[in-house]
N, C-alpha and C. Protein backbone atom coordinates (compact mmCIF):
# COMPACT_ATOMS: atom_id res chain seq x y z
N UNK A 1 -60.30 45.68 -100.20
CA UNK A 1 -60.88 45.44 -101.50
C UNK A 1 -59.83 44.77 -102.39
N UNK A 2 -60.50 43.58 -103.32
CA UNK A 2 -59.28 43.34 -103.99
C UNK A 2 -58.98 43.86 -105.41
N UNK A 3 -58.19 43.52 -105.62
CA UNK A 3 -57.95 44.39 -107.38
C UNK A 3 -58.73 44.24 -108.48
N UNK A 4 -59.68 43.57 -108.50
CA UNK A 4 -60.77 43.12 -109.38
C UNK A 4 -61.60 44.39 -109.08
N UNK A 5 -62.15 44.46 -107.77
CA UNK A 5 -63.14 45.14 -107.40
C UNK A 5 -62.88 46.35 -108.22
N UNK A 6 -61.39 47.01 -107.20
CA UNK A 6 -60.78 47.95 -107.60
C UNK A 6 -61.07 48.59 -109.09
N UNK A 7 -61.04 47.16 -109.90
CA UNK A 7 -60.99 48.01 -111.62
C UNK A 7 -61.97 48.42 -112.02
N UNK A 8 -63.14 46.90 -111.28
CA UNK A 8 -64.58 47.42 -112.10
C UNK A 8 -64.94 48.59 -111.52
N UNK A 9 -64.59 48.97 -110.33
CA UNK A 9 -65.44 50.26 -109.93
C UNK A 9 -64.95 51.81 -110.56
N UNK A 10 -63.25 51.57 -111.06
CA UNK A 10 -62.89 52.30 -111.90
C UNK A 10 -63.29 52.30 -112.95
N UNK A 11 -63.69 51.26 -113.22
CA UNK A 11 -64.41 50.85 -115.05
C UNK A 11 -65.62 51.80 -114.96
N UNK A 12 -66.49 51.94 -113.75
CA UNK A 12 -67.74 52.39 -114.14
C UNK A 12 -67.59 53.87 -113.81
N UNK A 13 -66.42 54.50 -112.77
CA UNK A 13 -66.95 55.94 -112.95
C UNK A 13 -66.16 56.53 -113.95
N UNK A 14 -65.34 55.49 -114.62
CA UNK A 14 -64.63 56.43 -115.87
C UNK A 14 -66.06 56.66 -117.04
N UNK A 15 -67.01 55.30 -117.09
CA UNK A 15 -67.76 55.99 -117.35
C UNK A 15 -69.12 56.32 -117.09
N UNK A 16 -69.42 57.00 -116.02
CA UNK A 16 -69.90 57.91 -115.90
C UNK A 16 -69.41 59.28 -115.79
N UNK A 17 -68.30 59.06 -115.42
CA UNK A 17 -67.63 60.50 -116.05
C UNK A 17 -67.77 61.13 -117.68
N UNK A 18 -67.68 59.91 -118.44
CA UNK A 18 -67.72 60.26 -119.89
C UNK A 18 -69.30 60.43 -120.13
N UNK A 19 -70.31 59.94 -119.68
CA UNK A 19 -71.42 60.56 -120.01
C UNK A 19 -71.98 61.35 -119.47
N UNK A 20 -71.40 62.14 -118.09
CA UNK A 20 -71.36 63.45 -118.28
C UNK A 20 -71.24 64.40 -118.89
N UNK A 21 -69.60 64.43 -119.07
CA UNK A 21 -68.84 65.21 -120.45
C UNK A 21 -69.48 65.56 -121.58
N UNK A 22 -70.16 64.07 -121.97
CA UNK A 22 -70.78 64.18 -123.42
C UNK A 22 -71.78 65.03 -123.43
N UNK A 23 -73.22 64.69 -122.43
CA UNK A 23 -73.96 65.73 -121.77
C UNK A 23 -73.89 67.00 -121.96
N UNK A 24 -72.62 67.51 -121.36
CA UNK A 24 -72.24 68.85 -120.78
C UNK A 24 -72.15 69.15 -122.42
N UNK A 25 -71.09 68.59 -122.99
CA UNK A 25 -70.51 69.10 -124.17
C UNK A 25 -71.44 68.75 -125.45
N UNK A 26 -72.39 67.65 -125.82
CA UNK A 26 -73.46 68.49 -126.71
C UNK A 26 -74.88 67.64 -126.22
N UNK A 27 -75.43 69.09 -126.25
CA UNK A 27 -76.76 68.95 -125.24
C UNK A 27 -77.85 68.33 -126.15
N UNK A 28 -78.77 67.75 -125.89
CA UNK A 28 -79.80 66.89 -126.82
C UNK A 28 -80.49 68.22 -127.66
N UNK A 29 -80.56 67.56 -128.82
CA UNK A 29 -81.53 68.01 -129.82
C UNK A 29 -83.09 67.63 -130.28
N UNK A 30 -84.08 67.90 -130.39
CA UNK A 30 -85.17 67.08 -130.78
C UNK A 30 -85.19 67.23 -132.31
N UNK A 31 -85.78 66.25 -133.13
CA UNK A 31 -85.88 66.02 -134.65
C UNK A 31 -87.37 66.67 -134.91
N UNK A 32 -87.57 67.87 -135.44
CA UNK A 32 -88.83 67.51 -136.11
C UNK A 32 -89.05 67.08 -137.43
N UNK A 33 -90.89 67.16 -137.59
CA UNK A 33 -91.03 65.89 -139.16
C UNK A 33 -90.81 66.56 -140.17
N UNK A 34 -90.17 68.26 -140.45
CA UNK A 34 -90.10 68.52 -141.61
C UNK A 34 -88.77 69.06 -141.92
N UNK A 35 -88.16 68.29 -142.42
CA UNK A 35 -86.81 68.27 -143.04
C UNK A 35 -85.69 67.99 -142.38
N UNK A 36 -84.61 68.84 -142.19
CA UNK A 36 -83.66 68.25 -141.62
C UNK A 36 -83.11 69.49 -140.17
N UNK A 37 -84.52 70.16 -140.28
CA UNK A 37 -84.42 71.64 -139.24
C UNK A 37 -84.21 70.82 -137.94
N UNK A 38 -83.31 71.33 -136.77
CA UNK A 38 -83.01 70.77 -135.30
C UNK A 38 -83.67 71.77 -134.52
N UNK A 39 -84.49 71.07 -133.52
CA UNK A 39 -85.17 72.19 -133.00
C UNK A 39 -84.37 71.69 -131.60
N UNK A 40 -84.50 73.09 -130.13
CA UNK A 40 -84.34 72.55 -129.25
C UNK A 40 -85.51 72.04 -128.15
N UNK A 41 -84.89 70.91 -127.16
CA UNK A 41 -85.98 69.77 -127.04
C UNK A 41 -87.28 71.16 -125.93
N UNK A 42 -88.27 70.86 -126.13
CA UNK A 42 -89.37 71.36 -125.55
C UNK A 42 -90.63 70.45 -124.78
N UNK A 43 -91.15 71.68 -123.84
CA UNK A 43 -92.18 70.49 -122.93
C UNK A 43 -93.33 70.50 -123.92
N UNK A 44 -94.74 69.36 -124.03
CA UNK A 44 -95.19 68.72 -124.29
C UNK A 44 -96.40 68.70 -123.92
N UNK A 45 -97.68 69.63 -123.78
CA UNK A 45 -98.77 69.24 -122.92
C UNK A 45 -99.69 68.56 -123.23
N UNK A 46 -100.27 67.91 -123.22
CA UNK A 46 -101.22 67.17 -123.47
C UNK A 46 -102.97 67.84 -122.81
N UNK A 47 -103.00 67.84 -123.50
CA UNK A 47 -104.63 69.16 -124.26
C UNK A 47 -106.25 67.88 -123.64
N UNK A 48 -106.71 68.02 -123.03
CA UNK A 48 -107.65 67.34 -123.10
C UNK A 48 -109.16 68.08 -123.46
């Protein structure tokens, strides 16, 4: 492999390493429509 290769492929699991991390370290929030309350994210059914 030559040293080009070498970097980009370092380029990409440095980050995917970092959007792991971020992941791990703060987990998604969902917004609801009244005010500035953070709820956590929930499933969704759809009611027919």
């Amino acid at each position: 492999m030559d040293k080009y290769t070498k970097t980009v492929l370092t380029v990409i699991a440095f980050a995917l390493v970092l959007i792991a991390t971020q992941n791990a370290i703060t987990p998604a929030k969902a917004r609801g429509d009244c005010g500035n309350a953070d709820y956590n994210p929930c499933y969704v059914r759809l009611v027919k």
